[in-house]
C-alpha atoms as a PDB file:
ATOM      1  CA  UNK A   1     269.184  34.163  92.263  1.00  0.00           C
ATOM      2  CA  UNK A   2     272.935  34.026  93.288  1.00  0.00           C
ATOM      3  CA  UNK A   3     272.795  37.492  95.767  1.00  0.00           C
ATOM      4  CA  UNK A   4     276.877  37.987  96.750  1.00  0.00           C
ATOM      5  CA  UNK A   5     276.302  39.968 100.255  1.00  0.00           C
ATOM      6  CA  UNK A   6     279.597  41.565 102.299  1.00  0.00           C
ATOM      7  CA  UNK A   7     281.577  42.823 103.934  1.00  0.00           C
ATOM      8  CA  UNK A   8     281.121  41.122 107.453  1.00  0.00           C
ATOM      9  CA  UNK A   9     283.281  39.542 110.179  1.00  0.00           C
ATOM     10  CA  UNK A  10     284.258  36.115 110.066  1.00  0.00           C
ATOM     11  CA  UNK A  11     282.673  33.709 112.904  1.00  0.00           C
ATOM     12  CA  UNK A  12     285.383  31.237 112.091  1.00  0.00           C
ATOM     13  CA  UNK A  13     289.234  32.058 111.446  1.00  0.00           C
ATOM     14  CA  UNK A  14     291.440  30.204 109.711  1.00  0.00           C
ATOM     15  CA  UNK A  15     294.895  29.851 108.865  1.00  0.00           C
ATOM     16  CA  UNK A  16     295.967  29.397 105.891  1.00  0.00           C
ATOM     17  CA  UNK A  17     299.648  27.329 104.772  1.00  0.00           C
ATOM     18  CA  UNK A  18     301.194  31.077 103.683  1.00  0.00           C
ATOM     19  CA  UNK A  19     300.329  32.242 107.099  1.00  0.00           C
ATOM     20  CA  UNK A  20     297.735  34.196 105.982  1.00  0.00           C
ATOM     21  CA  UNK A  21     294.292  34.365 107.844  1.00  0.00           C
ATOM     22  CA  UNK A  22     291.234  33.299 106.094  1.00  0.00           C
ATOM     23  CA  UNK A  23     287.512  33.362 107.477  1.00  0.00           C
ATOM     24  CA  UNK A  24     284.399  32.167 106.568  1.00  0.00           C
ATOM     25  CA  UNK A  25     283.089  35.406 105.077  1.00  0.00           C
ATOM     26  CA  UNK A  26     285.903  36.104 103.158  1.00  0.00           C
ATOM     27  CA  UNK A  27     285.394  38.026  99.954  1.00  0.00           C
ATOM     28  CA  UNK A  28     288.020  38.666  96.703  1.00  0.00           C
ATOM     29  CA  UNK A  29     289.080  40.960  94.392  1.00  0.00           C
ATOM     30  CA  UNK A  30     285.835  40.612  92.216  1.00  0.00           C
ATOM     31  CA  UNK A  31     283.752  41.732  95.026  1.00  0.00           C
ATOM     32  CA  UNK A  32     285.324  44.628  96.053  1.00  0.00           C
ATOM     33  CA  UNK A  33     285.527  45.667  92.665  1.00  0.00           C
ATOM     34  CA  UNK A  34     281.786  45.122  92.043  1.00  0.00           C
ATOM     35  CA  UNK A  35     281.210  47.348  94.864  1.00  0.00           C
ATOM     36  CA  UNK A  36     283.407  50.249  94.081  1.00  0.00           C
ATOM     37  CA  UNK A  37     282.274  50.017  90.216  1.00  0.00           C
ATOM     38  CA  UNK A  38     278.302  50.491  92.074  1.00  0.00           C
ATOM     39  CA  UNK A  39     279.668  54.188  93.707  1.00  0.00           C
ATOM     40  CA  UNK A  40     281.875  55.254  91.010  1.00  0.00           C
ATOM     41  CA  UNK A  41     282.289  55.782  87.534  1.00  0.00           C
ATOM     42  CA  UNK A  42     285.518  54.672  85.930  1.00  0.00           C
ATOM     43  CA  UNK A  43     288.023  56.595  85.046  1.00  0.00           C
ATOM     44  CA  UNK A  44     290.997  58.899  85.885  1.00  0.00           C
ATOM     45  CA  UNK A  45     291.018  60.016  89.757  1.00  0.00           C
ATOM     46  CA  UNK A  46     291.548  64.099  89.962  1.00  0.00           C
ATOM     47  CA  UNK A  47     293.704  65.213  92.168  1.00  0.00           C
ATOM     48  CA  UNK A  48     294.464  69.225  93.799  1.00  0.00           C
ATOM     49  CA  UNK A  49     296.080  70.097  90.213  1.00  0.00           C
ATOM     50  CA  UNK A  50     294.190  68.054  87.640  1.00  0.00           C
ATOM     51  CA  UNK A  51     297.301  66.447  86.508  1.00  0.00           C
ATOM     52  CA  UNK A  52     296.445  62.905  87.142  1.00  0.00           C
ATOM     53  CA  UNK A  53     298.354  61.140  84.266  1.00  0.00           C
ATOM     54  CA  UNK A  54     298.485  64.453  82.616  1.00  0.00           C
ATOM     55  CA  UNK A  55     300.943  64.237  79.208  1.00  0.00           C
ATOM     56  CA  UNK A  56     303.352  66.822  79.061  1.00  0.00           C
ATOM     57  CA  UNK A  57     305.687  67.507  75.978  1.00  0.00           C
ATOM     58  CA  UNK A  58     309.438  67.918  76.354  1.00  0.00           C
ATOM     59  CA  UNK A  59     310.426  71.142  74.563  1.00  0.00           C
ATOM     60  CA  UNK A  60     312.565  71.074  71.885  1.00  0.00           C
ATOM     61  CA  UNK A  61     312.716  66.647  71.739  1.00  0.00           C
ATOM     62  CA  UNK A  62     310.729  63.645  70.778  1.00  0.00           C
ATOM     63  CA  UNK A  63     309.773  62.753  74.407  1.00  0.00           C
ATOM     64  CA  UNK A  64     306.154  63.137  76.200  1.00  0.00           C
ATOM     65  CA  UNK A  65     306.343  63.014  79.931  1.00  0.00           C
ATOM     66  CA  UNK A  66     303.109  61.619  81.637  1.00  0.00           C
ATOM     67  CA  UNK A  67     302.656  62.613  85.206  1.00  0.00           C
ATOM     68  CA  UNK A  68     302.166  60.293  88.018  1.00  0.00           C
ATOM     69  CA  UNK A  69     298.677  59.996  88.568  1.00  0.00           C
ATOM     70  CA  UNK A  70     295.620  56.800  89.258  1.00  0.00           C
ATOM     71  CA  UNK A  71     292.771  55.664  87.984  1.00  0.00           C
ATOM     72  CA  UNK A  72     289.775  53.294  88.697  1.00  0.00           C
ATOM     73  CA  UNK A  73     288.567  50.667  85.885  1.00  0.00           C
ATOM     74  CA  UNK A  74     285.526  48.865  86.659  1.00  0.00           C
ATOM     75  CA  UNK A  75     286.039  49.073  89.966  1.00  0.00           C
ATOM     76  CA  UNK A  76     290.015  48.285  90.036  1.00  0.00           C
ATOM     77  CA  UNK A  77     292.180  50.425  91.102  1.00  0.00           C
ATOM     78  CA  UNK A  78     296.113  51.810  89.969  1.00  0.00           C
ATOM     79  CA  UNK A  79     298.503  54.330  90.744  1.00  0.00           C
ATOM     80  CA  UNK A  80     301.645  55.324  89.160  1.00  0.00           C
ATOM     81  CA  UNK A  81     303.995  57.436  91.830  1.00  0.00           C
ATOM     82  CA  UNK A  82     306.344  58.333  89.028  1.00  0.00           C
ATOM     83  CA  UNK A  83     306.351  60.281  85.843  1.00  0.00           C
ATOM     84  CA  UNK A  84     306.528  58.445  82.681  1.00  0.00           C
ATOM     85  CA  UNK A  85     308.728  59.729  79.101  1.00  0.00           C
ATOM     86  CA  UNK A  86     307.935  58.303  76.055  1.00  0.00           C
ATOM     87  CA  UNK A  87     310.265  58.527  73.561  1.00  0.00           C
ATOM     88  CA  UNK A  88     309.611  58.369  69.406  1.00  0.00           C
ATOM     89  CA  UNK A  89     311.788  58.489  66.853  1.00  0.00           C
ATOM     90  CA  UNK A  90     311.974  60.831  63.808  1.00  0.00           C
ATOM     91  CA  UNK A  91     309.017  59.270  61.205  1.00  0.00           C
ATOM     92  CA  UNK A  92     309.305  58.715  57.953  1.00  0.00           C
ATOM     93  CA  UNK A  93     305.854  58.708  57.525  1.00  0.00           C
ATOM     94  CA  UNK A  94     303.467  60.441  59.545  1.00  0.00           C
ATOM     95  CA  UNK A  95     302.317  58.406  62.789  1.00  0.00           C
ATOM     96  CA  UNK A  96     300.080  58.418  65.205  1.00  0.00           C
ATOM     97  CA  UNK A  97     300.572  56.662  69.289  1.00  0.00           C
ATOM     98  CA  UNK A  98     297.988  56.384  72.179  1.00  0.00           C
ATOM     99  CA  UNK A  99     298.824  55.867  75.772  1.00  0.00           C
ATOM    100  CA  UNK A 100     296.225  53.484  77.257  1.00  0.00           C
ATOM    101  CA  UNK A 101     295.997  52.191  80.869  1.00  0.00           C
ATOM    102  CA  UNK A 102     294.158  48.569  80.039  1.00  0.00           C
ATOM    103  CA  UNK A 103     292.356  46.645  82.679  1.00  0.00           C
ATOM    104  CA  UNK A 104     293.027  42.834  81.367  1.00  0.00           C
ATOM    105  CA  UNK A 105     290.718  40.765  83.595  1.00  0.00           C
ATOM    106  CA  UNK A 106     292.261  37.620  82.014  1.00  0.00           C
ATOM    107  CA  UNK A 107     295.344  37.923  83.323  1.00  0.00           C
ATOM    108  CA  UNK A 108     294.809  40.090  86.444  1.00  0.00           C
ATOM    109  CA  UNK A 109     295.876  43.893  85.703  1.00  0.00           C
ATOM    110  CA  UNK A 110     295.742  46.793  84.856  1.00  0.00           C
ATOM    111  CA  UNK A 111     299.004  48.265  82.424  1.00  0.00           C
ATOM    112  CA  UNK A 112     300.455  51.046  80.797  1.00  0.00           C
ATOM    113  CA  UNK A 113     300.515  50.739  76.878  1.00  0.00           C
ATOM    114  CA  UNK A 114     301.366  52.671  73.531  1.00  0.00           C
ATOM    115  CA  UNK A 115     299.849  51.702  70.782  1.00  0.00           C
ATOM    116  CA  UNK A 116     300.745  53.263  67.207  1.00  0.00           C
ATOM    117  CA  UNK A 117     297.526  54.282  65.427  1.00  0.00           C
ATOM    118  CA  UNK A 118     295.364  55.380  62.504  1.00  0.00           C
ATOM    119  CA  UNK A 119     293.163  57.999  62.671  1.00  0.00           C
ATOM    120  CA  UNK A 120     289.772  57.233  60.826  1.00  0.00           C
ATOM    121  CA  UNK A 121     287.494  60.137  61.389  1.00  0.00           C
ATOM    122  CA  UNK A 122     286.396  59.843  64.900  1.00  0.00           C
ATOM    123  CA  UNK A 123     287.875  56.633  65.409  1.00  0.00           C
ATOM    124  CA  UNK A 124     291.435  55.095  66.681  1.00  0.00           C
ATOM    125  CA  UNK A 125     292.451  51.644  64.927  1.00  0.00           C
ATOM    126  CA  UNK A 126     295.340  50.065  66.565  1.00  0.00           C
ATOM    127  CA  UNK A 127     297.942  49.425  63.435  1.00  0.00           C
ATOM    128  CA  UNK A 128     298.888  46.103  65.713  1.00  0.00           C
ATOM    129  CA  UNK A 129     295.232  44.201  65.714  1.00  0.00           C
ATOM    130  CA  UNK A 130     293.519  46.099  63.700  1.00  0.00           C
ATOM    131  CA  UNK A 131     290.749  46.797  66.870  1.00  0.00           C
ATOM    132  CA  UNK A 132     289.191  49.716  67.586  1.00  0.00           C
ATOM    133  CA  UNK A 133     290.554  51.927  70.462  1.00  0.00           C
ATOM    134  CA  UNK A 134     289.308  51.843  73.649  1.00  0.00           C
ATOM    135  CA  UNK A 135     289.309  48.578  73.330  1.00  0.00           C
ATOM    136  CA  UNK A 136     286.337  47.578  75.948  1.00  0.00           C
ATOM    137  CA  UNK A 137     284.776  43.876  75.726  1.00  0.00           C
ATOM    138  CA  UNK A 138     286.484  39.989  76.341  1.00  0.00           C
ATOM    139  CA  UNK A 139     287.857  41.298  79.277  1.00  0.00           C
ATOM    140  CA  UNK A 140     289.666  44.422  77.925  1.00  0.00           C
ATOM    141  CA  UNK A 141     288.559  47.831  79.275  1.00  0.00           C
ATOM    142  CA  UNK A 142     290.507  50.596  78.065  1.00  0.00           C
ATOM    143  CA  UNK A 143     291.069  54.654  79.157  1.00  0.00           C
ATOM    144  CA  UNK A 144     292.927  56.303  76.494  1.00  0.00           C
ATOM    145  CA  UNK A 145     295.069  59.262  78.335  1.00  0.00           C
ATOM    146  CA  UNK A 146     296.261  60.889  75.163  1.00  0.00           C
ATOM    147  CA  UNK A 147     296.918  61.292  71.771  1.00  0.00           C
ATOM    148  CA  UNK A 148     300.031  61.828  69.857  1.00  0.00           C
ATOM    149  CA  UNK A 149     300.278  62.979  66.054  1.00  0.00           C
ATOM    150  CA  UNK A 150     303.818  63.185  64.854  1.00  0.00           C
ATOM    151  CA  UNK A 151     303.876  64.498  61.456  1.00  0.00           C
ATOM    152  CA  UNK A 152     306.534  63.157  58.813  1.00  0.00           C
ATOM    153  CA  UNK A 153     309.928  63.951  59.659  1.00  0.00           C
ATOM    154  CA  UNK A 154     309.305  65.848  62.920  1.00  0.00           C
ATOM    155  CA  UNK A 155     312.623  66.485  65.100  1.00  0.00           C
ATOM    156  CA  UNK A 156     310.849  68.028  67.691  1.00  0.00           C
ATOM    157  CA  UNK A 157     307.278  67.462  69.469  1.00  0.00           C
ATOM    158  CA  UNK A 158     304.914  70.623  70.080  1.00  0.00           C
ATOM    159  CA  UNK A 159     302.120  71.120  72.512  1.00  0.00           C
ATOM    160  CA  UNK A 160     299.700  71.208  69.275  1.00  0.00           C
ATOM    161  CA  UNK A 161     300.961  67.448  68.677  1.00  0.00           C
ATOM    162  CA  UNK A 162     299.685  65.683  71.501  1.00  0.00           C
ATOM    163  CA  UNK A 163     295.963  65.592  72.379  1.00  0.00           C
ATOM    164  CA  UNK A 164     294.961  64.968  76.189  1.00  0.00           C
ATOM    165  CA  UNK A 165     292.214  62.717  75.776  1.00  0.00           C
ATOM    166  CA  UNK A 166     291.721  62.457  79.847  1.00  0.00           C
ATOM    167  CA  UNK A 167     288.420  64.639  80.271  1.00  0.00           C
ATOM    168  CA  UNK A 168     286.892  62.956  77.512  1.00  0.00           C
ATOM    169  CA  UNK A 169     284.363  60.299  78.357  1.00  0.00           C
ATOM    170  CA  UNK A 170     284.076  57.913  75.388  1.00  0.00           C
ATOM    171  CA  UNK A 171     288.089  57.908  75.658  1.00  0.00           C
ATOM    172  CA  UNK A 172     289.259  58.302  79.368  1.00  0.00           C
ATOM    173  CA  UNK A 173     287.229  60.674  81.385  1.00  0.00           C
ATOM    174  CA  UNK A 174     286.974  61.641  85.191  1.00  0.00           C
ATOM    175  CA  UNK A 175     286.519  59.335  88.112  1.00  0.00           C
ATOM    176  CA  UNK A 176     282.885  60.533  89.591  1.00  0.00           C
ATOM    177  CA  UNK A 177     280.508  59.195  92.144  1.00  0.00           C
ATOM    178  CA  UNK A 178     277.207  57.356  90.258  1.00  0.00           C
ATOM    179  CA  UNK A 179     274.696  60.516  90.363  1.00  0.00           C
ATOM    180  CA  UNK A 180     276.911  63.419  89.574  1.00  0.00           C
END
């Protein structure tokens, strides 16, 4: 048995070459994030006005704002203090884009992506690697915030078009406490 046990105070101090101090019972990045994934689900973290990352449509043009918002992935944690706009160009064939926030353990982060789509039934196939969406195994761990189906020569998105995919659990879903 390999039991991991923190977060206590160091009995010896170090200092490191950076400058920065170091002690004996020191813990990383994979801890803490082992402990915050045992108290809360992942997902989207709700604020006063439920907006958290919420996808807004631009009247009248091809743009979706997302709103600043954060989430928790496994225990990882990221914020955005400032809206996003997406912007997609008049298709000649219909099309279909997902924003994703992706927790990438292999390389350390947690990023903002669009990936163009196919719709098969329930499912979303990413047109680039042919995976299904979320992607959630190898390291990858996926919240799909939205949806956006642009029909064939569309000059202008509607509300109609995009589908906010936040409150829905095998997607995104809501940051809660284990238990509730």
């Amino acid at each position: 048995m390999s039991l991991k046990s923190g977060i206590f105070n160091s009995t010896t101090v170090e200092t490191t070459e950076s400058g920065l101090l170091r002690g004996d019972k020191a813990v990383d990045a994979e801890f803490l994030a082992a402990m915050l994934s045992a108290l809360f689900r992942t997902g989207i973290v709700k604020n006063e006005n439920n907006d958290s990352f919420a996808p807004v449509v631009t009247d009248g043009t091809m743009k979706v704002v997302t709103l600043p918002g954060a989430c928790f992935i496994e225990g990882y944690f990221a914020y955005d203090k400032a809206q996003e706009t997406r912007t997609f160009a008049v298709p000649q064939s219909d099309r279909t884009a997902a924003r994703i926030l992706r927790l990438d353990l292999n390389d350390g982060s947690i990023k903002v992506l669009w990936r163009d789509c196919t719709r098969q039934g329930e499912f979303l196939i990413s047109t680039e690697d042919s995976a299904v969406l979320p992607m959630r195994s190898g390291g990858i761990y996926d919240l799909v915030t939205c949806v956006v189906d642009i029909p064939a020569g569309t000059t202008a998105l509607t509300d109609d078009m995009v589908t906010d995919t936040r409150g829905d659990a095998s997607l995104c879903g809501i940051l809660k406490p284990f238990g509730a």
